[in-house]
Protein backbone atom coordinates (compact mmCIF):
# COMPACT_ATOMS: atom_id res chain seq x y z
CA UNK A 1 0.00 0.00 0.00
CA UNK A 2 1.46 3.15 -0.82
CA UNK A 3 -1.12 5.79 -0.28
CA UNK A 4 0.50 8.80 1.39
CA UNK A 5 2.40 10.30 -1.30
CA UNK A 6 0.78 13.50 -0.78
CA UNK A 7 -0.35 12.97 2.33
CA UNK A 8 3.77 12.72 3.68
CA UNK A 9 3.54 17.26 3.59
CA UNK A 10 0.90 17.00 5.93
CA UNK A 11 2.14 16.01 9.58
CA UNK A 12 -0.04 18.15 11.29
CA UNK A 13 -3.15 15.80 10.12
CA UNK A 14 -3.56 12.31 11.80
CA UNK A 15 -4.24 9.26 9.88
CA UNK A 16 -7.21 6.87 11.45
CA UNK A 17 -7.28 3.16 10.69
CA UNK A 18 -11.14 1.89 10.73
CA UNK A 19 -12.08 -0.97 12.05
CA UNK A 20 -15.03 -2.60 11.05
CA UNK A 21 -17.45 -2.28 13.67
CA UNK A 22 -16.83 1.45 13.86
CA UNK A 23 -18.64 1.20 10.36
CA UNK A 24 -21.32 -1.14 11.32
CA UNK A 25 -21.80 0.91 14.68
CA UNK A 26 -22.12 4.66 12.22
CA UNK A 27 -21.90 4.08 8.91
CA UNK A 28 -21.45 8.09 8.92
CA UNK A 29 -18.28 7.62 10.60
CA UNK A 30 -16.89 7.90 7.47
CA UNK A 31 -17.36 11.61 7.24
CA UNK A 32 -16.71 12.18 11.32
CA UNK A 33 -12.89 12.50 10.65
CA UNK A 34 -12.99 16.56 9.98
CA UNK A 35 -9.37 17.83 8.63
CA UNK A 36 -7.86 14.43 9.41
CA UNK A 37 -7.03 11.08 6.59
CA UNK A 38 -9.24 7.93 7.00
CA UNK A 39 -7.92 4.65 5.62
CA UNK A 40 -10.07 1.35 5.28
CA UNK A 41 -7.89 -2.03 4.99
CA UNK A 42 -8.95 -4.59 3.25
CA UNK A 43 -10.45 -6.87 5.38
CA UNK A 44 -13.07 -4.20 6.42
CA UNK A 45 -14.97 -4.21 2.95
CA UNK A 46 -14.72 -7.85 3.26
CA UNK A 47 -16.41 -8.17 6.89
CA UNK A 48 -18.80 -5.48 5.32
CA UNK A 49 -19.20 -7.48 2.37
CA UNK A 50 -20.31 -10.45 4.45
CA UNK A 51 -22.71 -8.21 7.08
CA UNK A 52 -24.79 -6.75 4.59
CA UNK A 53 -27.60 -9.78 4.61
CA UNK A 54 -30.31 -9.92 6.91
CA UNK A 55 -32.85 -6.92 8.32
CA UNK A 56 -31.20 -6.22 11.16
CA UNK A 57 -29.85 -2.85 12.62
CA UNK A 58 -26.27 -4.26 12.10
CA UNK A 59 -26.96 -5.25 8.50
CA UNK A 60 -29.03 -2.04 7.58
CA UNK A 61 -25.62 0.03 8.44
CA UNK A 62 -22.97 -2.16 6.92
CA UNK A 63 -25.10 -1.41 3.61
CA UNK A 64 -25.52 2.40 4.44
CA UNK A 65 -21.60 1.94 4.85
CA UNK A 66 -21.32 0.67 1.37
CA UNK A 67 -23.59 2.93 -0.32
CA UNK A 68 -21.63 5.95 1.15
CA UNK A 69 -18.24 3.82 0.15
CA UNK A 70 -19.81 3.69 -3.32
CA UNK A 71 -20.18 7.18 -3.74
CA UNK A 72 -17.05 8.30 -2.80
CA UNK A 73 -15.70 5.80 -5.07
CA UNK A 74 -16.93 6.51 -7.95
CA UNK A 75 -15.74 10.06 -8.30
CA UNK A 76 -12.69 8.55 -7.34
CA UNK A 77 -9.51 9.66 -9.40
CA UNK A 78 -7.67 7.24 -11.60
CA UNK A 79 -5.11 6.99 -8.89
CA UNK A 80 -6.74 5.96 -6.38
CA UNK A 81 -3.72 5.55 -4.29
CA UNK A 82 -3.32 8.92 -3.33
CA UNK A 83 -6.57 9.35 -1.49
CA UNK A 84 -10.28 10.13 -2.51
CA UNK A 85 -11.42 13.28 -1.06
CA UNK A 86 -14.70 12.89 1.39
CA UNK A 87 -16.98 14.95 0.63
CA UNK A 88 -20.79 15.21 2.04
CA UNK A 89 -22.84 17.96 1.86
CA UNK A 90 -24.25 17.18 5.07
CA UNK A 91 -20.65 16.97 6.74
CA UNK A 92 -19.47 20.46 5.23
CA UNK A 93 -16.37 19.98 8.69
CA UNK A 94 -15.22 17.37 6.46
CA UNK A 95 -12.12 17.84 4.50
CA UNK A 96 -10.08 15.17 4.68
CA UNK A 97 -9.01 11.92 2.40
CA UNK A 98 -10.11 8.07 2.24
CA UNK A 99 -7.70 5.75 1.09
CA UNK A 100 -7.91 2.33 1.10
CA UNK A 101 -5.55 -1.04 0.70
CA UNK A 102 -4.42 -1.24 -3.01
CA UNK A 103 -0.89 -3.38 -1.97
CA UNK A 104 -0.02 -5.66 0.25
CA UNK A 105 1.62 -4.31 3.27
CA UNK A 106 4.88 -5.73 5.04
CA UNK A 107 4.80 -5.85 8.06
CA UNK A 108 6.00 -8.65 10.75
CA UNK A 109 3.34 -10.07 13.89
CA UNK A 110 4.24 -12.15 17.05
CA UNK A 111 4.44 -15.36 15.92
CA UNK A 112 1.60 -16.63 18.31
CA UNK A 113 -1.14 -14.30 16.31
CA UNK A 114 -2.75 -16.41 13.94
CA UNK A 115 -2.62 -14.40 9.80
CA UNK A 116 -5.87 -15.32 9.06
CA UNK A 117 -7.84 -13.51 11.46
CA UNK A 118 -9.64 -10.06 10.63
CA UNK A 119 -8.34 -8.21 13.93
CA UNK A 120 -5.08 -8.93 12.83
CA UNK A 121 -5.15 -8.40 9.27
CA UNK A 122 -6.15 -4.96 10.24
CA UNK A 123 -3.16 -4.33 12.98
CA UNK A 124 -0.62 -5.87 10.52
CA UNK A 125 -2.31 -2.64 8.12
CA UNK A 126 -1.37 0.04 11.18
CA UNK A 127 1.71 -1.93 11.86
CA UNK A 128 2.45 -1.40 8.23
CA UNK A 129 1.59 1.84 7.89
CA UNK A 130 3.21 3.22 10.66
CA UNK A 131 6.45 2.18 9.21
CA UNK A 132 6.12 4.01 6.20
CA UNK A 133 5.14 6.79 7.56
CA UNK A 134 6.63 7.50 10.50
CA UNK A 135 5.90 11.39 10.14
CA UNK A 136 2.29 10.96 10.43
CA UNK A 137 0.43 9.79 13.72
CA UNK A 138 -0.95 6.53 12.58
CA UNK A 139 -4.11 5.68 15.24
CA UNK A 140 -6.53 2.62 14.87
CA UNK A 141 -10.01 3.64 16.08
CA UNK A 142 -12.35 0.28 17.12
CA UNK A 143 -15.33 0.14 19.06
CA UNK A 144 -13.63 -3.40 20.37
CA UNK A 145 -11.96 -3.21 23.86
CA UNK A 146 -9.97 -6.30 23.11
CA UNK A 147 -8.56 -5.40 19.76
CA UNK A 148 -7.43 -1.76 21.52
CA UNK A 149 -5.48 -3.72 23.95
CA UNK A 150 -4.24 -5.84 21.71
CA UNK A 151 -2.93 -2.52 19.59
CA UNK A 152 -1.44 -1.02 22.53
CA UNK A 153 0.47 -4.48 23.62
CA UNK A 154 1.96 -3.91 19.76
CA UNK A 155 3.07 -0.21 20.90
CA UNK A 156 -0.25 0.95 18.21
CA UNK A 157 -2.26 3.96 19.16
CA UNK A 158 -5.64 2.82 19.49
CA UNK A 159 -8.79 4.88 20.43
CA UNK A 160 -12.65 4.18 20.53
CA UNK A 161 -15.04 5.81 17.96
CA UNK A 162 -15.86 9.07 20.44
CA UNK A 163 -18.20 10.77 17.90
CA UNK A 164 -21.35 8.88 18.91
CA UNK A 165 -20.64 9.85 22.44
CA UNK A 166 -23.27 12.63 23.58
CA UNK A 167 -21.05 13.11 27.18
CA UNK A 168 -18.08 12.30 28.24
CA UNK A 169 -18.70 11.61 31.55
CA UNK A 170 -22.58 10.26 32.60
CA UNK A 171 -22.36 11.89 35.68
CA UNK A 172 -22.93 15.10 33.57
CA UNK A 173 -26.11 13.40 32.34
CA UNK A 174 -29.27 16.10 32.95
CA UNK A 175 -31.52 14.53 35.91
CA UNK A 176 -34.11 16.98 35.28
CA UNK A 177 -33.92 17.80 39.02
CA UNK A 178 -32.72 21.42 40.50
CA UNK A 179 -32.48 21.68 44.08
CA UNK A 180 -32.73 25.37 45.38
CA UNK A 181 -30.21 26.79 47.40
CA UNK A 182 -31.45 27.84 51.26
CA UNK A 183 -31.60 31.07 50.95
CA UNK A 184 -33.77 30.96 47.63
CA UNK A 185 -36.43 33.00 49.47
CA UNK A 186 -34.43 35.45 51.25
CA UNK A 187 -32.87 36.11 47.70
CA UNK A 188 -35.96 35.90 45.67
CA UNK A 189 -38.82 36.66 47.91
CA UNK A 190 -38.71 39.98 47.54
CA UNK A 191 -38.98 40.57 43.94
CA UNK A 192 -40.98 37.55 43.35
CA UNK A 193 -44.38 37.60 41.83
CA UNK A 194 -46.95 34.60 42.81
CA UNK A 195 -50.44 34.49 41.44
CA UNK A 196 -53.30 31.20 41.24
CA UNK A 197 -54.85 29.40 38.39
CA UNK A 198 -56.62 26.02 38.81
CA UNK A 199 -55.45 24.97 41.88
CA UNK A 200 -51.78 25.59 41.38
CA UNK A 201 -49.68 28.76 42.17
CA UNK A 202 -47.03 30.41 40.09
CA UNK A 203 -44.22 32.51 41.18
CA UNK A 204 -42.01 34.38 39.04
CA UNK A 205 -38.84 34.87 40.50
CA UNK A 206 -35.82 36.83 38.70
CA UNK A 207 -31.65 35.91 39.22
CA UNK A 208 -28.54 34.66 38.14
CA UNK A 209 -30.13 30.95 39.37
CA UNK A 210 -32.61 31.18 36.22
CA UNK A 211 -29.92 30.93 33.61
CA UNK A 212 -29.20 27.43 34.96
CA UNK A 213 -32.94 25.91 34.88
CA UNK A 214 -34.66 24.40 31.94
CA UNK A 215 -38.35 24.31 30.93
CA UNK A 216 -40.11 21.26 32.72
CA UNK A 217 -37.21 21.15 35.22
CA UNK A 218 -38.22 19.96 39.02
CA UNK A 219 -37.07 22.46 41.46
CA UNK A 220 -36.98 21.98 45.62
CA UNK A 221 -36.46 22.92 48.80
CA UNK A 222 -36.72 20.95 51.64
CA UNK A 223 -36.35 22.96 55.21
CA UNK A 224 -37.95 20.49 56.91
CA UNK A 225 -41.16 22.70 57.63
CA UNK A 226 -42.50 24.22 54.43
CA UNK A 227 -40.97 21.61 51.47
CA UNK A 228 -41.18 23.57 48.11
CA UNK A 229 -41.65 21.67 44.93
CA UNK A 230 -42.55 22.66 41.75
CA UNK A 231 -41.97 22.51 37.54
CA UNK A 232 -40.57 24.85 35.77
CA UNK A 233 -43.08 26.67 32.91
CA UNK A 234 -41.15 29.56 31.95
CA UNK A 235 -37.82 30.27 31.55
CA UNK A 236 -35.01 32.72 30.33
CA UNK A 237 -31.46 33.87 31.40
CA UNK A 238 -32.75 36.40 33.96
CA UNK A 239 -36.21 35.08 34.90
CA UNK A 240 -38.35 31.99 35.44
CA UNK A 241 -41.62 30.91 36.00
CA UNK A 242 -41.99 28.42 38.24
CA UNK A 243 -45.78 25.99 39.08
CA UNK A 244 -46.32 24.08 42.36
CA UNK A 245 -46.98 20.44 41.60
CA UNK A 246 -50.46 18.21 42.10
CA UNK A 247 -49.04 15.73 45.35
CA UNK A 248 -49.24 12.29 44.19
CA UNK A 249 -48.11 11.35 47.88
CA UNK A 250 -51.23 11.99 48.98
CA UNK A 251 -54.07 9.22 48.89
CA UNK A 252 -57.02 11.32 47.64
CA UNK A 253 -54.37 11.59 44.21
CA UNK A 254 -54.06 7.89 43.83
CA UNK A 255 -53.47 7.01 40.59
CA UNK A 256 -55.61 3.30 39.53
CA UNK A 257 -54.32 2.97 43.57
CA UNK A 258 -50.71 3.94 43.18
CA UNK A 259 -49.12 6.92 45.09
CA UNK A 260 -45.84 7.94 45.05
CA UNK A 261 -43.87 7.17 47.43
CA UNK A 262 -40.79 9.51 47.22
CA UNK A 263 -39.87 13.05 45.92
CA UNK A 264 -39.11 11.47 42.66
CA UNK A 265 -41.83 9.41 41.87
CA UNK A 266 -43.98 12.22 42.55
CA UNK A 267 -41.91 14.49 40.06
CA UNK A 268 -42.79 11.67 37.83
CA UNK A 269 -46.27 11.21 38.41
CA UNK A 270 -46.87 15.01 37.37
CA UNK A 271 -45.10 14.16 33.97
CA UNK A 272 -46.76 11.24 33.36
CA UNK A 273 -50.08 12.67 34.11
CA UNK A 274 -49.88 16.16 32.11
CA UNK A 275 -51.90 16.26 29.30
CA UNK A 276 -49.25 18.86 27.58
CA UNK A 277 -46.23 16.40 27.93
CA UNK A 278 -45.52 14.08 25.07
CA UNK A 279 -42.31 13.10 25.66
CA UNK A 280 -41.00 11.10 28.68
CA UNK A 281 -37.61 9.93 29.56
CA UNK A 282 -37.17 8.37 33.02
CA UNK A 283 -33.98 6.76 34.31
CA UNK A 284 -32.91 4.78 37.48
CA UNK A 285 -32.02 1.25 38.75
CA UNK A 286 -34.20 -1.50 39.11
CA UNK A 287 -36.96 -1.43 41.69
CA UNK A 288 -36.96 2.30 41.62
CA UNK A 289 -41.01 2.25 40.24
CA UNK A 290 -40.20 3.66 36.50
CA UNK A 291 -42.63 0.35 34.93
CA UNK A 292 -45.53 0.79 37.47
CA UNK A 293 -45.44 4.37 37.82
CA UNK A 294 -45.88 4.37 33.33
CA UNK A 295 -48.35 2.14 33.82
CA UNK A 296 -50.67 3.38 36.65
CA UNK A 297 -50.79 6.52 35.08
CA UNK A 298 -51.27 4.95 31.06
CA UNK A 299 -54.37 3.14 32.55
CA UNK A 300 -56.14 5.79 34.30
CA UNK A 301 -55.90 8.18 31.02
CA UNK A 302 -56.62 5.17 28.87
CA UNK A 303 -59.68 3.82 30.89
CA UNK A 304 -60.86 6.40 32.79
CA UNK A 305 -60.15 9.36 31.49
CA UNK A 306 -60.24 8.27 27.59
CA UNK A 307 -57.41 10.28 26.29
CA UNK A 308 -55.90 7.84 24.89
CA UNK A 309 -57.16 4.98 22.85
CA UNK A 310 -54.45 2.07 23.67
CA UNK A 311 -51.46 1.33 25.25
CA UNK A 312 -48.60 -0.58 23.60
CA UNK A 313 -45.62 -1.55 25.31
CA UNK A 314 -42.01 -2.29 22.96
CA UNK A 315 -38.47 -3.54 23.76
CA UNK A 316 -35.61 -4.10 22.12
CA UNK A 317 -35.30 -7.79 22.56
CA UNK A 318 -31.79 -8.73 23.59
CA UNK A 319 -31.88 -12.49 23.41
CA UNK A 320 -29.73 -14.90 25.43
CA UNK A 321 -29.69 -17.22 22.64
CA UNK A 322 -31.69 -17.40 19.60
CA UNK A 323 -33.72 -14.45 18.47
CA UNK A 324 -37.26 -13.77 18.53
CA UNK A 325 -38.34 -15.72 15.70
CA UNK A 326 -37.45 -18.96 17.22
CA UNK A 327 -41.02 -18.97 19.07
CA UNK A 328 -44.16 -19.66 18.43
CA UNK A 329 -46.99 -18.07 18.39
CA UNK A 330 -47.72 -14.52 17.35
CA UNK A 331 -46.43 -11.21 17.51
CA UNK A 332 -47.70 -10.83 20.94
CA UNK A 333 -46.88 -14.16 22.14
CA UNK A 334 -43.35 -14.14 20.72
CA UNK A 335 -43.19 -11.06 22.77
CA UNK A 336 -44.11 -12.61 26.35
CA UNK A 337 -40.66 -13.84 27.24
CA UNK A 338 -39.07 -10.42 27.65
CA UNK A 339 -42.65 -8.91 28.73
CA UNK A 340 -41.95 -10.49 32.68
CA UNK A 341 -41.78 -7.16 34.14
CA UNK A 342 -45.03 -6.15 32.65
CA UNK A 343 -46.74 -8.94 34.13
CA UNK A 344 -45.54 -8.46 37.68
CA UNK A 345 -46.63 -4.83 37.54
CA UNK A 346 -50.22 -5.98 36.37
CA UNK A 347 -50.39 -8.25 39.09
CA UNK A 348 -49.57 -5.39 41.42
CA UNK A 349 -51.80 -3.01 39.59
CA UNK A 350 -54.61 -5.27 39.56
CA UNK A 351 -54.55 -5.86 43.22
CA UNK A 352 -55.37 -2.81 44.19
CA UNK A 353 -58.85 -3.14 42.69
CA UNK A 354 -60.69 -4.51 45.67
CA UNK A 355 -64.07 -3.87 44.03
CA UNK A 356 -65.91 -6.82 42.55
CA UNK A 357 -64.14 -9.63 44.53
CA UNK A 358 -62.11 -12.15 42.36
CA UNK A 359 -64.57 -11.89 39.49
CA UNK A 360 -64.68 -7.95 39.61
CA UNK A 361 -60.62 -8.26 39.39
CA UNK A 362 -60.73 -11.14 36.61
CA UNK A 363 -63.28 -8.74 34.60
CA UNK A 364 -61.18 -5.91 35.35
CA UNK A 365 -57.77 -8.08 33.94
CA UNK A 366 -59.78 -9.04 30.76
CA UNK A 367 -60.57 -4.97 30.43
CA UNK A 368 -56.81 -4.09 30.58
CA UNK A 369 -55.74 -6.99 28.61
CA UNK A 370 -57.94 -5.58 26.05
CA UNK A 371 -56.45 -1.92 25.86
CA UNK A 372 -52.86 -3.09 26.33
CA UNK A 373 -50.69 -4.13 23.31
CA UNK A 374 -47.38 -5.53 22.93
CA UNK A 375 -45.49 -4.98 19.98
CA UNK A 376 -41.30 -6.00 18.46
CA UNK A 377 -39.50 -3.26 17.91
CA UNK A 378 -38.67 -5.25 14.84
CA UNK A 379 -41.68 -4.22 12.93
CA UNK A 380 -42.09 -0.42 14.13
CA UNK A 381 -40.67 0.62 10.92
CA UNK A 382 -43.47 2.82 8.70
CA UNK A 383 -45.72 2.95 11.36
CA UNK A 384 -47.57 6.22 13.10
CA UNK A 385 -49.49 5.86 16.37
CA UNK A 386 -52.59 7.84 16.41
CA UNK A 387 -53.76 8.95 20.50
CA UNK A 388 -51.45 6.23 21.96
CA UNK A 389 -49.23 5.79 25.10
CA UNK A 390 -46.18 4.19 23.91
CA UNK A 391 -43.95 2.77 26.78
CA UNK A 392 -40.44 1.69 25.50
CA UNK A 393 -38.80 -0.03 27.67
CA UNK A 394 -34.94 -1.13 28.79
CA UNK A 395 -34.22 2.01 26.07
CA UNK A 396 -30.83 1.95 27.24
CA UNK A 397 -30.10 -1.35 24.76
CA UNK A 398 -31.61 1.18 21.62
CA UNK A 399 -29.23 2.96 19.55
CA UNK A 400 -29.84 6.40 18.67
CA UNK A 401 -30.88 5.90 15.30
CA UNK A 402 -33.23 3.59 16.74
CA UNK A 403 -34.52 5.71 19.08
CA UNK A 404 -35.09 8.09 16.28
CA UNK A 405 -36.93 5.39 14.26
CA UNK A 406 -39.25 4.76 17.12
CA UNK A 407 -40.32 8.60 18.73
CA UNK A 408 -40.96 9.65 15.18
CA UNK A 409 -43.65 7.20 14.84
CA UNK A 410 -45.80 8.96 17.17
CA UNK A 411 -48.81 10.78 15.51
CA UNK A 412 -51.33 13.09 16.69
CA UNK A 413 -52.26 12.56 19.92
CA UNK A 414 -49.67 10.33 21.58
CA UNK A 415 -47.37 10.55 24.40
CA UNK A 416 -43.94 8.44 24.34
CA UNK A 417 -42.51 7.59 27.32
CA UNK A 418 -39.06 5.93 27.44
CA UNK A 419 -37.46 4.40 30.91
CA UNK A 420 -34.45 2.34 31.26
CA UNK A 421 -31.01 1.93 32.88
CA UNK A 422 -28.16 2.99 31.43
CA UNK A 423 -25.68 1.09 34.13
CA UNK A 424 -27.94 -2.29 32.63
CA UNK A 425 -26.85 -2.32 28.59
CA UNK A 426 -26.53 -5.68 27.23
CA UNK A 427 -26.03 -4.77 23.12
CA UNK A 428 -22.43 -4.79 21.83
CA UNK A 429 -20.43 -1.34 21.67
CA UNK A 430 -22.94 0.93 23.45
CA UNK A 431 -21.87 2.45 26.19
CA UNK A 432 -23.62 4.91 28.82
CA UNK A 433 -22.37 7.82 26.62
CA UNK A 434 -23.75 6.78 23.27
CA UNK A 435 -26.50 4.86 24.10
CA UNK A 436 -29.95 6.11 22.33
CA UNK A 437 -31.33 6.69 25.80
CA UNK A 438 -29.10 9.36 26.70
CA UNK A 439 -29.09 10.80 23.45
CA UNK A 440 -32.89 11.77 23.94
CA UNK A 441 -32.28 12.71 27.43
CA UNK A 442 -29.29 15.83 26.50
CA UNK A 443 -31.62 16.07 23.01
CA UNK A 444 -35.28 16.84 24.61
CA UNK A 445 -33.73 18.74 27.83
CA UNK A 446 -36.04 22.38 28.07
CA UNK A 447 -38.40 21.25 25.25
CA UNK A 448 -41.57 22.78 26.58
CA UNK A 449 -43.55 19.53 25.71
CA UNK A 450 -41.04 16.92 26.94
CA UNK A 451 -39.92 15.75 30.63
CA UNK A 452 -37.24 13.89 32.12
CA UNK A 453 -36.60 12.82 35.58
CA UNK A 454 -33.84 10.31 37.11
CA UNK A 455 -35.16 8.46 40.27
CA UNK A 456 -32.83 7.85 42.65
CA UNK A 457 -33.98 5.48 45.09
CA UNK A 458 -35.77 1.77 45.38
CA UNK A 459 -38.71 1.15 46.44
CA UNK A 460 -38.88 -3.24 46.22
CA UNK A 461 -38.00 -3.80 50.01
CA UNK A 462 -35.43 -3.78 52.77
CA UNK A 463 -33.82 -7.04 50.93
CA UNK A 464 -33.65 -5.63 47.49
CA UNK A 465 -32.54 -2.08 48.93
CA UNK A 466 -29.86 -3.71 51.08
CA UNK A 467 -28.65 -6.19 48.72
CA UNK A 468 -28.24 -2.94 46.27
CA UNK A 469 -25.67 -1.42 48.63
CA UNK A 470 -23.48 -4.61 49.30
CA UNK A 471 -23.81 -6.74 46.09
């Protein structure tokens, strides 16, 4: 391979090796690169080559990945050895060159590393390339921790693939919960405005502090006497609007027989239950009441209140072993396996209804059978949900093209609400910084019609709580 003729002047610019699942993972990483050279060995188009078949999310990209590859291609000059320039309109940042393997490279591997294997085909490439070009930072970029290490044992540079990444660090993640400082009133009270409208009072306050909030933010204050909480309506660098909340703690505010039993689930409850919210994103470990909290409040507006037609209930299924067409049955019934959670949370629900006896609860169990749907995320594609309450759950396995596929199906009329845990993701080469569920989270922060909150404590039991702590 000798593909840095030209490219030897420029030793400012770095030269990335791809490997393949980088281009299976973002097919636009292609064009992510900016000023700097991109080069694709040999091996890649071939594991791309044999990835394309098949309708799932992996195959879809490493066909998107050839198309683009195509394209670039074919306006490629007669030499292609000294780079194709990538250019996208929709990547205007990008200026830099693709070149690919036209030669075979020399280069020598530890004996013990078998020749045939893709992994390290594709270090033998940076091996070779970082001998001719020892002017040039030569880095191999792979979503795989192994094949990293395996670079750096060689003395390689190796990186991940950081442009899917919305944070760095998690902890940076927006929890859609301010708390006040405890002087907020002494500062604020006397400029501050406060007037009533249906049962909830409004107080317009005016600081530095407002610059920092976002629209449908939680704010509170807890002195021990007086606890303030409330939403945020209105916002702007120097003011803010903020709205006392309806308190779901409270029995007479039950919701199908559920109240909440923290600060958080109460923040919750208010997003679940406004009419003006379509968008939901709730994170937090398990047993911290995300599933029955979504559903409580999707049966009272489906059933009693009638505002919406249907609930349906999707997941990305992340099999143990074979995939989801392996069963029998239909859609639904493939479904049930990964559906346990539903069902304990229905049992739960459906306890509470004390009316009736066992055939009032049985009836009432037929009822919400009847108005509940479970549906694959497979076959969401070209769909548009008219007055529905979509739950996605475990959103922390989707991607964020995925998630993208699956909030832009919701019509007229529909509210989406997405809960998951981002410490729990079992699909290959997400992490908690790209995964789809905290790309919606940084994406819908201070969207007047969208919500997030991230609950922080469990509600299962003593055991569960305890064995959370030491396990």
């Amino acid at each position: 391979m000798s593909p840095h003729k030209k490219a030897a002047k420029k030793t400012e610019t770095k030269l990335f090796v791809l490997d393949t699942n980088v281009l299976l993972h973002d097919p636009t990483s292609l064009f992510r690169f900016e000023e700097h050279d991109i080069c694709l060995p040999m091996f890649v188009l071939e594991e791309l080559d044999n990835k394309k078949k098949g309708m799932t999310e992996v195959a879809r990209n490493a066909r998107q990945a050839s198309r683009f590859l195509d394209e670039i291609v074919s306006d490629a000059p007669h030499k292609i050895e000294d780079g194709i320039a990538l250019e996208s309109p929709a990547h205007k940042n990008c200026t830099g060159r693709l070149f690919l393997q036209t030669s075979f490279i020399k280069h020598e591997l530890p004996q013990n590393m078998e020749l045939g294997k893709a992994d390290n085909a594709i270090l033998g490439v940076v091996i070779g390339m970082q001998q001719d070009h020892p002017q040039r930072s030569v880095i191999l970029v792979s979503k795989d921790i192994n094949m990293r290490i395996k670079a750096r044992a060689l003395g390689l540079e190796a990186q991940d693939y950081f442009n899917d990444k919305v944070l760095e660090d998690t902890d940076l993640l927006y929890s859609g919960v301010l708390q006040l400082p405890d002087d907020f009133w002494e500062r604020h009270g006397k400029d501050m405005k406060s007037w009533v409208k249906e049962s909830h009072t409004y107080y317009q306050i005016r600081g530095p502090l407002c610059g920092a909030m976002f629209v449908n933010q939680f704010v509170f204050l807890e002195d021990g006497v007086n606890p303030f909480y409330a939403t945020v309506t209105e916002q702007d660098d120097q003011t803010a609007v903020l709205r006392t909340l309806t308190d779901y703690t409270h029995s007479k505010n039950n919701i199908w027989g559920i109240t909440a039993r923290n600060r958080e689930q109460n923040f919750v409850m208010n997003l679940l239950m406004d009419p003006e919210i379509d968008f939901v994103t709730l994170l937090g470990q398990a047993g911290t009441g995300k599933t029955l909290l979504t559903l409580a409040a999707g049966l009272m507006q489906t059933l009693e209140t009638k505002l919406y037609t249907e609930i349906i209930i999707t997941r990305v299924t992340v099999p143990v072993g074979e995939d989801i067409g392996f069963l029998p049955g239909t859609e639904e019934e493939k479904m049930t396996p990964w559906m346990g959670a539903l069902e304990d949370n229905m049992d739960v629900l459906n306890k509470n209804n004390e009316e009736g006896g066992d055939w009032g609860r049985e009836a009432t169990r037929d009822l919400i059978r009847s108005r509940v749907k479970v549906k694959s995320l497979n076959f969401m594609r070209g769909r548009t949900f008219l007055n529905k309450y979509l739950i996605i759950d475990e959103a922390q396995n989707l991607t964020p093209k995925q998630m993208k596929t699956l909030v832009t199906r919701a019509g007229p009329g529909t509210k989406v609400v997405c809960m998951g845990n981002i410490a729990q993701i079992d699909t290959p080469y997400l992490t908690e910084g790209s995964s789809g569920l905290t790309y919606v989270v940084d994406r819908f922060k201070g969207w007047e019609h969208g919500g997030h909150v991230t609950l922080m404590r469990g509600e299962r039991s003593r055991l569960a709580d305890y064995a959370g702590e030491v396990l």
